[in-house]
N, C-alpha and C. Protein backbone atom coordinates (compact mmCIF):
# COMPACT_ATOMS: atom_id res chain seq x y z
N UNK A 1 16.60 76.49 -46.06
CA UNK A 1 15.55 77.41 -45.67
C UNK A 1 15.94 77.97 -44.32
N UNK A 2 15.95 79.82 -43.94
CA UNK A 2 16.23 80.25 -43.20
C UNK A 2 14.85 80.06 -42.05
N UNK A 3 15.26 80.00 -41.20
CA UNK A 3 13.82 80.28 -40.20
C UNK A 3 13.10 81.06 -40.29
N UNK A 4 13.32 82.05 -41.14
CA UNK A 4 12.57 83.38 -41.26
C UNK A 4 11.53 82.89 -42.23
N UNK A 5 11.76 81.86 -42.69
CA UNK A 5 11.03 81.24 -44.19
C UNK A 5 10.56 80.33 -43.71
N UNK A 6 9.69 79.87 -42.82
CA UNK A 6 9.32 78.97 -42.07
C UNK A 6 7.43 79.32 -42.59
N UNK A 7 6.67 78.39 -43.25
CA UNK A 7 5.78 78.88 -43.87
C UNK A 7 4.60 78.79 -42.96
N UNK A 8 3.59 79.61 -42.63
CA UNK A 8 2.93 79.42 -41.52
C UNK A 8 1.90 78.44 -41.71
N UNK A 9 1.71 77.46 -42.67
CA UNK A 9 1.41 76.01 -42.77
C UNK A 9 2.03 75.04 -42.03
N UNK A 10 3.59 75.40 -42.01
CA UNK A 10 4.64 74.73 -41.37
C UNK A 10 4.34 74.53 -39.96
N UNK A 11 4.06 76.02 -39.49
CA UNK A 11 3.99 76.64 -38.04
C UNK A 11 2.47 75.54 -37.39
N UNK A 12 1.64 75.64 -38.08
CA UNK A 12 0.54 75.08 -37.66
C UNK A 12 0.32 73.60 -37.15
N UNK A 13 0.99 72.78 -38.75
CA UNK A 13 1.66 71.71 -38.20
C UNK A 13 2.26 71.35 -37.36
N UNK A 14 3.61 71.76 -37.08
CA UNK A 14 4.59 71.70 -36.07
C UNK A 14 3.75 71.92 -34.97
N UNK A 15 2.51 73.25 -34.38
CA UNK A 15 2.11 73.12 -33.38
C UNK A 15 0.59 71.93 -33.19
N UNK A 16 0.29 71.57 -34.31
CA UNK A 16 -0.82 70.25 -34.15
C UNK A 16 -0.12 69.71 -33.43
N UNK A 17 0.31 68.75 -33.78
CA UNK A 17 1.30 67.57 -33.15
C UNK A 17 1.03 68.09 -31.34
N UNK A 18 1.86 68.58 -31.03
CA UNK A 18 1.85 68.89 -29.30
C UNK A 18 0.65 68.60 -29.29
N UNK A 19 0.01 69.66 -29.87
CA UNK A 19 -1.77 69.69 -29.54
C UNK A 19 -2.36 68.47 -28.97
N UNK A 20 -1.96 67.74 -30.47
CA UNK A 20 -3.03 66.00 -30.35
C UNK A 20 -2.39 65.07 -29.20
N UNK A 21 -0.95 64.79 -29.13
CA UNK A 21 -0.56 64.70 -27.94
C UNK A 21 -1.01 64.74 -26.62
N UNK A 22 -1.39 66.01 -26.60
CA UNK A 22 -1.84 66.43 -25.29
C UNK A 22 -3.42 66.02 -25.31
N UNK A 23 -4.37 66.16 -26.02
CA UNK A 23 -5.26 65.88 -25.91
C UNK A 23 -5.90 64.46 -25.93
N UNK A 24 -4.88 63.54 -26.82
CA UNK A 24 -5.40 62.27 -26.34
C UNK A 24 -4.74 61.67 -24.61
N UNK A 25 -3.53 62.74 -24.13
CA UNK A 25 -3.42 62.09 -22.99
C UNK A 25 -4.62 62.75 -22.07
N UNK A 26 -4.96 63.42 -22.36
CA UNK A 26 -6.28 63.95 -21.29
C UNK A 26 -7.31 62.92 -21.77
N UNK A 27 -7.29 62.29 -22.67
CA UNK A 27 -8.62 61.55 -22.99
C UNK A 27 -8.46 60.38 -22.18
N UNK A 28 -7.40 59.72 -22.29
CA UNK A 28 -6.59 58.75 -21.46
C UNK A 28 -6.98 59.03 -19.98
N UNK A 29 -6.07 59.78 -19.86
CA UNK A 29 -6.87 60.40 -18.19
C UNK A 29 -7.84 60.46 -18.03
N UNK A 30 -8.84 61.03 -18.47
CA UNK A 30 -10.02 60.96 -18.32
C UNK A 30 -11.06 59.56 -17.90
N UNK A 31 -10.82 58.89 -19.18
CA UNK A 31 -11.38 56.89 -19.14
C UNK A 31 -10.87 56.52 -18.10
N UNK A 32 -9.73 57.07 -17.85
CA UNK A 32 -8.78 55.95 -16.60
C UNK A 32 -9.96 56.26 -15.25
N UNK A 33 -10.42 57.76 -14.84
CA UNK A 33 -11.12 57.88 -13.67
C UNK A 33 -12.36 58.19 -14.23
N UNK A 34 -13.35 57.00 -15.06
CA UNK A 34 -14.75 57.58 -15.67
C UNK A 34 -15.26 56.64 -14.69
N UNK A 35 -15.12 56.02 -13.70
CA UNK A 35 -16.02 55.15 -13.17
C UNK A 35 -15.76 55.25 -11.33
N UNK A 36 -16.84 54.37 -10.96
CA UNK A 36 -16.72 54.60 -9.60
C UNK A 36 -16.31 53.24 -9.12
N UNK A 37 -15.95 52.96 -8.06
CA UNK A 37 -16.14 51.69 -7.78
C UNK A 37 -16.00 51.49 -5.95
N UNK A 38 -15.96 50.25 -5.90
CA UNK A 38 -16.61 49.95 -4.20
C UNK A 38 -16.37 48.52 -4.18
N UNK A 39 -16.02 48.14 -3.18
CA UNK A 39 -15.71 46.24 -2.99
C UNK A 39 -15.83 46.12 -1.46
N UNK A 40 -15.97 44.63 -1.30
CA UNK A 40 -16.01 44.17 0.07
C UNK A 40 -15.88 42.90 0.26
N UNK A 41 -15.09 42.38 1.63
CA UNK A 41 -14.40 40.98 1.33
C UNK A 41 -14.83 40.18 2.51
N UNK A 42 -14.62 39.36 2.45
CA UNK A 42 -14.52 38.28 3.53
C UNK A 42 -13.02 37.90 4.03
N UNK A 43 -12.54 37.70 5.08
CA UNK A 43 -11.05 37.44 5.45
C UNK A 43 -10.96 35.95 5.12
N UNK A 44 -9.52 35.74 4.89
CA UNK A 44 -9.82 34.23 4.16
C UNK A 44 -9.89 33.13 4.92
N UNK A 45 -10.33 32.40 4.57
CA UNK A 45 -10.91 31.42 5.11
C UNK A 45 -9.70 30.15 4.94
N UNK A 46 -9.93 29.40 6.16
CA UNK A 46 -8.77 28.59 6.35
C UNK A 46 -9.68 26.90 6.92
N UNK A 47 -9.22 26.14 6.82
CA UNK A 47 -9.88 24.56 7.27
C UNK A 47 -8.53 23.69 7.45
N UNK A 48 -8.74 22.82 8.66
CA UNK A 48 -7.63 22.17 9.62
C UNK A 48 -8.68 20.91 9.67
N UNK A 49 -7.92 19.26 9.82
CA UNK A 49 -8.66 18.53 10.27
C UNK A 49 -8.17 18.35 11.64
N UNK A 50 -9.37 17.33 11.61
CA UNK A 50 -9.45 17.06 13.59
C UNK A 50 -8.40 15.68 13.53
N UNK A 51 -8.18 14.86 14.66
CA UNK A 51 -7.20 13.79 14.65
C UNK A 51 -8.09 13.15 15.55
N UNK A 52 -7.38 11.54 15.38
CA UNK A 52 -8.13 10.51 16.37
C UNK A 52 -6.47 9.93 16.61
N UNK A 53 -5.94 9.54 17.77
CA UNK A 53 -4.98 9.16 17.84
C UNK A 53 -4.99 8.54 19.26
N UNK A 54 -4.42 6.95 19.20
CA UNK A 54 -4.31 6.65 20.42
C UNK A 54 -2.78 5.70 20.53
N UNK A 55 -2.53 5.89 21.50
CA UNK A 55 -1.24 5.42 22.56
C UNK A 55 -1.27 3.72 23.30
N UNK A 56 -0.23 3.68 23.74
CA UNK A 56 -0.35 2.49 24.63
C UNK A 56 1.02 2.16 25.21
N UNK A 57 0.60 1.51 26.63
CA UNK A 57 2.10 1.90 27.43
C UNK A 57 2.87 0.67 27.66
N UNK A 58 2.61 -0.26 26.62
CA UNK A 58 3.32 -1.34 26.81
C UNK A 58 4.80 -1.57 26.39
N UNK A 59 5.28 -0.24 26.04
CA UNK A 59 6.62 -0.79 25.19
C UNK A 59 7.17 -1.65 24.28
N UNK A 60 6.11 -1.63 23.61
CA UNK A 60 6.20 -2.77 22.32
C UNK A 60 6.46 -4.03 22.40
N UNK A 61 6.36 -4.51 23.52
CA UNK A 61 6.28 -5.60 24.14
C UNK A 61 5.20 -6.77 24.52
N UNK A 62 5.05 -7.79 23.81
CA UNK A 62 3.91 -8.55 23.74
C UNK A 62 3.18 -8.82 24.87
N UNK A 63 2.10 -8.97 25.36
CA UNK A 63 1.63 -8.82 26.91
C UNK A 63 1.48 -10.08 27.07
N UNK A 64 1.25 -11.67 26.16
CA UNK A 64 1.58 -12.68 27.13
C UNK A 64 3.01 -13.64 26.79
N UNK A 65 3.63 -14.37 27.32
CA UNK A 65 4.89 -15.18 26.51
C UNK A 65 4.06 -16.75 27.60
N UNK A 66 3.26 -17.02 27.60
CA UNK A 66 3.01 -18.08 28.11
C UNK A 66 3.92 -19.30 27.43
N UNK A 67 4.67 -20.01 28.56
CA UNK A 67 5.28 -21.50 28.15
C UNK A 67 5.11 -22.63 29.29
N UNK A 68 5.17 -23.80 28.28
CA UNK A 68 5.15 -24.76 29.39
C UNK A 68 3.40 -24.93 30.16
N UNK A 69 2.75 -24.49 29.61
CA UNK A 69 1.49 -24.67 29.91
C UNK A 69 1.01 -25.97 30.07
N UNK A 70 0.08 -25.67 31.14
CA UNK A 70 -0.56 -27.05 31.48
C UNK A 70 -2.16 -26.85 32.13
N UNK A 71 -3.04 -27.78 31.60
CA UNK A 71 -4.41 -27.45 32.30
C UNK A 71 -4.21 -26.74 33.51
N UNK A 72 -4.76 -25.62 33.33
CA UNK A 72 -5.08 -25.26 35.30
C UNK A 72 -4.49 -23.75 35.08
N UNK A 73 -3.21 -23.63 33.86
CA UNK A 73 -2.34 -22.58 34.11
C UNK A 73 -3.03 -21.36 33.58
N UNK A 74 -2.61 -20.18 34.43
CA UNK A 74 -3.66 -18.96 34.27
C UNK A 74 -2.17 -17.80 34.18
N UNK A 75 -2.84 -16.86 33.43
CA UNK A 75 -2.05 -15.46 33.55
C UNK A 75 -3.17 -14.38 33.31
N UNK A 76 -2.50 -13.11 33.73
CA UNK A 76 -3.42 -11.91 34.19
C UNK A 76 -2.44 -10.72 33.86
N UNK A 77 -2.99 -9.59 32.76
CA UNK A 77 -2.13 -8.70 32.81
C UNK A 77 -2.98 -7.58 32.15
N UNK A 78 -2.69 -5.82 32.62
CA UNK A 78 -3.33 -4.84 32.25
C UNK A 78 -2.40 -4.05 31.34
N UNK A 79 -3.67 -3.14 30.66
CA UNK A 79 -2.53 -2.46 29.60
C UNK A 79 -3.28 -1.15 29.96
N UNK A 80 -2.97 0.28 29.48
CA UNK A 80 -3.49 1.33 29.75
C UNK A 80 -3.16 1.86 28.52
N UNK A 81 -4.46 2.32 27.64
CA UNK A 81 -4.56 2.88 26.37
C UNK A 81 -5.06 4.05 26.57
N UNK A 82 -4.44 5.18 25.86
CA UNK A 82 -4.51 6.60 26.03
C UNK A 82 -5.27 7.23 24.18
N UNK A 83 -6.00 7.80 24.44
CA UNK A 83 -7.04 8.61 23.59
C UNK A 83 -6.23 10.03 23.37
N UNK A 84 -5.43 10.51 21.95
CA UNK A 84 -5.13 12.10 22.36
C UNK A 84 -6.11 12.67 21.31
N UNK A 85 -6.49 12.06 20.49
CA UNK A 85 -7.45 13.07 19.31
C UNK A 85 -7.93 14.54 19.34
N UNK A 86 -8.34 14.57 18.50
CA UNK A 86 -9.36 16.24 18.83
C UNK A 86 -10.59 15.65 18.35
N UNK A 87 -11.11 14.80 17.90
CA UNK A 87 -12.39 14.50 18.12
C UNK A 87 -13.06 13.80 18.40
N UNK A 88 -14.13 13.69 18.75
CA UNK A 88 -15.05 12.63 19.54
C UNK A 88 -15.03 10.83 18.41
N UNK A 89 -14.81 10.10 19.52
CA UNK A 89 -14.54 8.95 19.10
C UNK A 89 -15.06 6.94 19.20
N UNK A 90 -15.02 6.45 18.54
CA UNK A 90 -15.20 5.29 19.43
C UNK A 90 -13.98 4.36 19.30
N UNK A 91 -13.98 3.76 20.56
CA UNK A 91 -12.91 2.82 20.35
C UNK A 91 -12.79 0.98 19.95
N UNK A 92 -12.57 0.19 19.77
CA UNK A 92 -12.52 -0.91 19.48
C UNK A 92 -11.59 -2.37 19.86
N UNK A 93 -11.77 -3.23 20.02
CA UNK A 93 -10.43 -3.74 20.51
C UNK A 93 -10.73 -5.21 19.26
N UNK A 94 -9.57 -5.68 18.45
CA UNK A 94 -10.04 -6.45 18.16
C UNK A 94 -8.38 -7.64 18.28
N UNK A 95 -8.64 -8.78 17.33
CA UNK A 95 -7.43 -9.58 17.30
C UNK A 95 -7.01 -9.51 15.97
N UNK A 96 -5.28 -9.43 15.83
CA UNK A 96 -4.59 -9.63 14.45
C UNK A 96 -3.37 -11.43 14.58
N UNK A 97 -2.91 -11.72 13.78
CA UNK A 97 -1.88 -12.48 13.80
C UNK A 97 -2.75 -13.93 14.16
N UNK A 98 -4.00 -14.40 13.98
CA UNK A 98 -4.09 -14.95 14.81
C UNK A 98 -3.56 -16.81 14.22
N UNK A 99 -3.44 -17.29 15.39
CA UNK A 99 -2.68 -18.78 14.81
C UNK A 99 -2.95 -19.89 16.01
N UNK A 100 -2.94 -21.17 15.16
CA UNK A 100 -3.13 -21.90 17.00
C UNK A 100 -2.74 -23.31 16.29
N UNK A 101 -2.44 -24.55 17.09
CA UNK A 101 -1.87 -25.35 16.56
C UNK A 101 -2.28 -26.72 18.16
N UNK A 102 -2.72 -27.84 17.03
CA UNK A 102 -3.51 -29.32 18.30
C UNK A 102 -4.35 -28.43 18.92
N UNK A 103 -5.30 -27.63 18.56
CA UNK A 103 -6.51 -27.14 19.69
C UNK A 103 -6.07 -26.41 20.36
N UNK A 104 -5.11 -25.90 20.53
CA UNK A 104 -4.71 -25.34 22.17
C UNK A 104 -6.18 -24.12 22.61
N UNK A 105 -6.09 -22.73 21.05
CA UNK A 105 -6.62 -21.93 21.66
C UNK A 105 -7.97 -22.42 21.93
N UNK A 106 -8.91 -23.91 21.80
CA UNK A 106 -10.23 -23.64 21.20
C UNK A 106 -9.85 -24.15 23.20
N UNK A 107 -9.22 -24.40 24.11
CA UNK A 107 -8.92 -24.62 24.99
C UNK A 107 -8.09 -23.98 25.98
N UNK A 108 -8.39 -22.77 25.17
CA UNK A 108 -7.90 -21.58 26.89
C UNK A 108 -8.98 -20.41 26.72
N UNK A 109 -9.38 -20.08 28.23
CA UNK A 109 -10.21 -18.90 28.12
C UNK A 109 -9.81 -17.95 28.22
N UNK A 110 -10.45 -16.88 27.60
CA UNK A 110 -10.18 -15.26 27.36
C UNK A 110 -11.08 -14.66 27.57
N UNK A 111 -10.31 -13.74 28.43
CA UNK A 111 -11.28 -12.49 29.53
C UNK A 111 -10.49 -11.33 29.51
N UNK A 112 -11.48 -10.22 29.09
CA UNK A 112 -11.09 -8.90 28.81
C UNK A 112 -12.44 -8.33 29.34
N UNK A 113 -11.61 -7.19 30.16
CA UNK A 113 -12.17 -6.48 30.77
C UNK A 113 -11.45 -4.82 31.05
N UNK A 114 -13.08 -4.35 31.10
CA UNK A 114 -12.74 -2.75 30.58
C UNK A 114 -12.85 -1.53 31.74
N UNK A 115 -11.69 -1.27 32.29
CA UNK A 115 -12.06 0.02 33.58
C UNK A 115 -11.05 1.22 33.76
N UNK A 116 -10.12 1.24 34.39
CA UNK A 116 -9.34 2.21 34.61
C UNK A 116 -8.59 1.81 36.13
N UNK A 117 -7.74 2.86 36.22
CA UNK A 117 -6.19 2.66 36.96
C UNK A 117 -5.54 1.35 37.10
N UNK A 118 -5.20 1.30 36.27
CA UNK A 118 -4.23 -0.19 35.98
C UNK A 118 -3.27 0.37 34.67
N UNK A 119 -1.68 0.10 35.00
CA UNK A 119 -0.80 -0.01 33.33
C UNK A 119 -0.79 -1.05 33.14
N UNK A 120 0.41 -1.30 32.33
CA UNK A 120 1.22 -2.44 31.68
C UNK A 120 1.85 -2.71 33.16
N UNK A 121 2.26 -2.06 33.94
CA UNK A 121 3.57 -2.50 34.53
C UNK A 121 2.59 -2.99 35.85
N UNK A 122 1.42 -3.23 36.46
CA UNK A 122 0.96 -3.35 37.17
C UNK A 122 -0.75 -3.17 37.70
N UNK A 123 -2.04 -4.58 37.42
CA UNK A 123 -2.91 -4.04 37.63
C UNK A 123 -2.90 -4.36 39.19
N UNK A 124 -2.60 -3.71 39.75
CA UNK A 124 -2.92 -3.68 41.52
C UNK A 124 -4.03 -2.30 41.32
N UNK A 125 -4.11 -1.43 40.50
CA UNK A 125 -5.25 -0.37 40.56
C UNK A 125 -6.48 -0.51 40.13
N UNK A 126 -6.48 -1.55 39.08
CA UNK A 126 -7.57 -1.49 38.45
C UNK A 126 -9.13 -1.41 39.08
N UNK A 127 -10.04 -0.76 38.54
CA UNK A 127 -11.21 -0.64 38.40
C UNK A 127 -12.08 -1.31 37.16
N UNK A 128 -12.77 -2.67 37.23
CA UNK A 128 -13.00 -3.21 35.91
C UNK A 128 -15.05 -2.36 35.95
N UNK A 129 -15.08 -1.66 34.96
CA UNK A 129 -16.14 -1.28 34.62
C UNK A 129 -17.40 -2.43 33.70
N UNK A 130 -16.80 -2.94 32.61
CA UNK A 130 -17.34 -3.89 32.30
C UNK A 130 -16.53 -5.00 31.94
N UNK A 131 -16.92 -6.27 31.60
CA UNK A 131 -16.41 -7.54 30.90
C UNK A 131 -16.84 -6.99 28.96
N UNK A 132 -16.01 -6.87 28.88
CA UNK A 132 -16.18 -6.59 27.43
C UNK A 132 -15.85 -8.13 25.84
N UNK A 133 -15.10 -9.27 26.57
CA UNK A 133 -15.33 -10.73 26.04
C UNK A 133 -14.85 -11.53 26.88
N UNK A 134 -15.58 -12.46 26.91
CA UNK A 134 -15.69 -13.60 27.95
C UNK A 134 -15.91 -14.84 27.59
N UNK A 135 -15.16 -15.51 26.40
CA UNK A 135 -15.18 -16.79 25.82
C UNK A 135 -14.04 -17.07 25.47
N UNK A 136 -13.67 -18.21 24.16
CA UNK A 136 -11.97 -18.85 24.10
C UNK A 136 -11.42 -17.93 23.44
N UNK A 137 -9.74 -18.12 23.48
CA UNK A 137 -8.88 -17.26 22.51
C UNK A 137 -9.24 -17.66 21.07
N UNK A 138 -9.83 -18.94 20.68
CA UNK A 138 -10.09 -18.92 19.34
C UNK A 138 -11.10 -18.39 18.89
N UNK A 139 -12.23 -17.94 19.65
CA UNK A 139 -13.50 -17.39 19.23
C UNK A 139 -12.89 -16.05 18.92
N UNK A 140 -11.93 -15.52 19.79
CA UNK A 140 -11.62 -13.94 19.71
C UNK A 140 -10.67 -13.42 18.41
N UNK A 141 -9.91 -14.79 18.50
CA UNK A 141 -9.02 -14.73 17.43
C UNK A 141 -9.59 -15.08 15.64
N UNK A 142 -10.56 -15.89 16.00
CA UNK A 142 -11.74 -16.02 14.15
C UNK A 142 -12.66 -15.17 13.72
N UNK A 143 -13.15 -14.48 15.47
CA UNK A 143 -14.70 -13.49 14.85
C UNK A 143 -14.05 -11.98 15.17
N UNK A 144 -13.14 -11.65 16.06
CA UNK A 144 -13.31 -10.46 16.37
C UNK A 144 -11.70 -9.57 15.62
N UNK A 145 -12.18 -9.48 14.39
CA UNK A 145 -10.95 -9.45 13.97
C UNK A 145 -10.81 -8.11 12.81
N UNK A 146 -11.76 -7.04 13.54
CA UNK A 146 -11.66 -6.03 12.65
C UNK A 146 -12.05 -5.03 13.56
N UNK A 147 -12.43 -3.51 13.22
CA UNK A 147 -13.35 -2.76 13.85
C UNK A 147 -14.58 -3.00 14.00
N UNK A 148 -15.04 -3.51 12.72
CA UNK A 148 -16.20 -3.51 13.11
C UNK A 148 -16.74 -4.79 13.65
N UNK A 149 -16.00 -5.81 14.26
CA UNK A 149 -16.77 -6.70 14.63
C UNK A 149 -15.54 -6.47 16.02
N UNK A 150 -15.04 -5.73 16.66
CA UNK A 150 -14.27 -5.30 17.84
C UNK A 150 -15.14 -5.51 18.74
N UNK A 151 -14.46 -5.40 19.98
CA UNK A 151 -15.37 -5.34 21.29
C UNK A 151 -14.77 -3.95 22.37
N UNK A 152 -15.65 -3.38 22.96
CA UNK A 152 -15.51 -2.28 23.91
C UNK A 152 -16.15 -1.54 23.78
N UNK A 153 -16.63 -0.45 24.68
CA UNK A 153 -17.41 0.57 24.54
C UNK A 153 -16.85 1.76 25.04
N UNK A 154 -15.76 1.93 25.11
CA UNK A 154 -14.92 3.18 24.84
C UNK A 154 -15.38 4.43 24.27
N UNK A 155 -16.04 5.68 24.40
CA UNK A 155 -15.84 6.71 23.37
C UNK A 155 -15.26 8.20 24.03
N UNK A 156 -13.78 8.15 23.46
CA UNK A 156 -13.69 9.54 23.85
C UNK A 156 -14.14 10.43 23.25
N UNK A 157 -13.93 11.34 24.43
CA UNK A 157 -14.85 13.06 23.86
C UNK A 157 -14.06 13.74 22.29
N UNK A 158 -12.66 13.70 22.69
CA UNK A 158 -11.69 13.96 21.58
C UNK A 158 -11.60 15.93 22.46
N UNK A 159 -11.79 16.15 23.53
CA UNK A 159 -11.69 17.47 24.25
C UNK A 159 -10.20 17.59 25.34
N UNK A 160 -10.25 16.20 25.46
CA UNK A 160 -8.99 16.63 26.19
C UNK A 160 -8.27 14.80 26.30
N UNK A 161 -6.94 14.50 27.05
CA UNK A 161 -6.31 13.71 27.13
C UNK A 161 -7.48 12.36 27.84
N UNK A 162 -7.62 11.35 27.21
CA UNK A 162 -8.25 10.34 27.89
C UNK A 162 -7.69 9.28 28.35
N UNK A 163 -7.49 8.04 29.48
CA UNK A 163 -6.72 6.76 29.28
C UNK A 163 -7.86 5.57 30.17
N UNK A 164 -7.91 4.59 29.18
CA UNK A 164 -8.72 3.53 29.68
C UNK A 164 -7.93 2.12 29.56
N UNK A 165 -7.60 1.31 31.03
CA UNK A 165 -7.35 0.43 31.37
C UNK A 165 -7.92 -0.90 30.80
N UNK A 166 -7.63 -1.74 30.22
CA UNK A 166 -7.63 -3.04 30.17
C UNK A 166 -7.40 -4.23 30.85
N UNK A 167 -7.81 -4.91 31.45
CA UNK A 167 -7.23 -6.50 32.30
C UNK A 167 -7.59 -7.28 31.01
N UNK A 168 -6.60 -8.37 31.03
CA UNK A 168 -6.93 -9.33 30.30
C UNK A 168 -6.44 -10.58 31.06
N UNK A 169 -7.33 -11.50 30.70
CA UNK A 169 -6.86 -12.91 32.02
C UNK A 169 -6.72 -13.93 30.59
N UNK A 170 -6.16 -15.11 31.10
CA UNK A 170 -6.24 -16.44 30.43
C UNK A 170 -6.39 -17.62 31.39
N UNK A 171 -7.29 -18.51 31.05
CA UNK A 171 -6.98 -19.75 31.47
C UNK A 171 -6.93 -20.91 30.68
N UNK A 172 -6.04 -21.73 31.06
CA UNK A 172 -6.25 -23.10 30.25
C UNK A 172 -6.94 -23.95 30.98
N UNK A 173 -8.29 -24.73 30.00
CA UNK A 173 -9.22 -24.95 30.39
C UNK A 173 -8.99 -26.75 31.66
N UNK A 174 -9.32 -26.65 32.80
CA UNK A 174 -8.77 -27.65 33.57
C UNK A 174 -9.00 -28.94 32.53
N UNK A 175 -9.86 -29.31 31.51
CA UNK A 175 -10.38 -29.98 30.72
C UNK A 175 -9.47 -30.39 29.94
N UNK A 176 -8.72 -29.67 28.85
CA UNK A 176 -7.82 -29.78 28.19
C UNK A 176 -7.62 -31.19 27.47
N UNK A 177 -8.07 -31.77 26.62
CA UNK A 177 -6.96 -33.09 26.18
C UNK A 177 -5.70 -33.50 26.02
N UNK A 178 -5.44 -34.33 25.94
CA UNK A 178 -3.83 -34.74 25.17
C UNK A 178 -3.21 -34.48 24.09
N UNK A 179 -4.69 -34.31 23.26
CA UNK A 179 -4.27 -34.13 21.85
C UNK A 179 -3.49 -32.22 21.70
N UNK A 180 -3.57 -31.67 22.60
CA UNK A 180 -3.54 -30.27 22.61
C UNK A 180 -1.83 -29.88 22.97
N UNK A 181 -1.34 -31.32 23.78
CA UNK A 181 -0.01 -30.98 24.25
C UNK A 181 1.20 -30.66 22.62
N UNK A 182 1.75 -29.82 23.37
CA UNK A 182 3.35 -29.25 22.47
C UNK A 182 2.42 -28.43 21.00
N UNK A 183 0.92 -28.00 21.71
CA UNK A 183 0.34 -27.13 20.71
C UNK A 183 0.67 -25.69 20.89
N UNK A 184 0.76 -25.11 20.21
CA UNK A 184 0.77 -23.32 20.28
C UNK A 184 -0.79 -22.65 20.40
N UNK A 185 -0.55 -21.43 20.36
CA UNK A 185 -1.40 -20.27 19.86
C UNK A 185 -0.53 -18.75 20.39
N UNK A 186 -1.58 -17.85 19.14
CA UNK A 186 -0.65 -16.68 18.98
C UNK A 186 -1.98 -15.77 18.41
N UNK A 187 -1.81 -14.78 19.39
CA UNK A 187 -2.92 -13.62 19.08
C UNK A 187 -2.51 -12.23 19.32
N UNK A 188 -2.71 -10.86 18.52
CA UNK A 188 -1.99 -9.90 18.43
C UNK A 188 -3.42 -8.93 19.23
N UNK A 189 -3.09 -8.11 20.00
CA UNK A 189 -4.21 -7.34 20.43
C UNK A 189 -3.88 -5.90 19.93
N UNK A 190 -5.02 -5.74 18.73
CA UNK A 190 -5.20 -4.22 18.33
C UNK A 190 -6.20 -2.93 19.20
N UNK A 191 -6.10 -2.01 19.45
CA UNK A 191 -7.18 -0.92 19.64
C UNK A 191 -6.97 -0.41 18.57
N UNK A 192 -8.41 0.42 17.73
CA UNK A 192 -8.50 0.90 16.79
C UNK A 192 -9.76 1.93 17.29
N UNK A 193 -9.15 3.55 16.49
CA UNK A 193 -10.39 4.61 17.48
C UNK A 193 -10.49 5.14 16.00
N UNK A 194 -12.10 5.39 15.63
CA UNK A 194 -12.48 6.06 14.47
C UNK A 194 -13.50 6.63 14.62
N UNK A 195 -13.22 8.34 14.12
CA UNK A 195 -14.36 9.62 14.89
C UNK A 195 -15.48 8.74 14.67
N UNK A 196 -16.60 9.22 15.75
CA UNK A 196 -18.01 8.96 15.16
C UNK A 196 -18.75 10.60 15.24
């Protein structure tokens, strides 16, 4: 068939097609922008916790090595515990490890006391604010042996750097029996700070 013979049924067809084409893409277009719209947000939102964290300047170093003890014998030494948290806190002091052997500890006294300017390496500064326990190493070492049965009244703010001094004394009691000689004892001193 010459083009000249192109039947104008043909012609009509051939131009539908474009036609519908075109008109469903305008329909398309059209739905795509039939609506309005509008939004509004909040910036996102973010959450950090706070910290309780405390220090101590003893160098991992046990604060008493008492030997050779004998009624009468006394030692005295400060520690300086530092607060860095970010939030407000209380602090605690209690005993871990504890052990004792012939009576010794139910026969030495223990004194802890709570103030400021005093380290590890020297209380010539101290300021004692309160007596915070004042009975034997075995009472300290059977009852006070958690947070919540701790002793001190410590609370940092958790706003900025804090440090609170400790003295701790011992004596062996002038009393002492016989039965107590070539006895031990052994007590671990914890601070423990948990927000309030």
């Amino acid at each position: 068939m010459s083009l000249f013979n192109i039947s104008r049924k043909q012609l009509i067809a051939g131009a539908a097609i474009p036609a519908a084409v075109l008109a469903s893409g305008g329909m398309v277009w059209a739905s795509s922008y039939s609506a309005f719209s509008a939004t509004t947000a909040n910036p996102t939102s973010n959450w950090a916790s706070g910290t309780v964290a405390l220090s101590d300047d003893d160098s991992n170093t046990a604060m008493f090595t008492g030997a050779n003890l004998k009624p009468g014998s006394t030692g005295v030494k400060c520690i300086a515990v530092t607060s860095t948290g970010s939030l407000a806190s209380s602090v605690k002091l209690y005993g871990t490890s504890y052990a004792t052997t012939n009576g010794l500890a139910d026969n030495i006294a223990l004194k802890v006391e709570q103030g400021t300017g005093a380290t590890t390496a020297s209380c010539a500064g101290f300021t004692g604010a309160s007596t915070i326990f004042d009975s034997t190493l075995s009472s300290f070492g059977t009852s006070k042996t958690s947070f919540a049965t701790g002793v001190g009244t410590w609370a940092p703010t958790g706003t900025a750097s804090e440090v609170k001094s400790f003295r701790v004394t011992y004596t062996v009691n002038a009393n002492t029996p016989d039965s107590a000689q070539g006895g031990t004892a052994a007590l671990g001193f914890t601070w423990e700070s948990q927000n309030s």
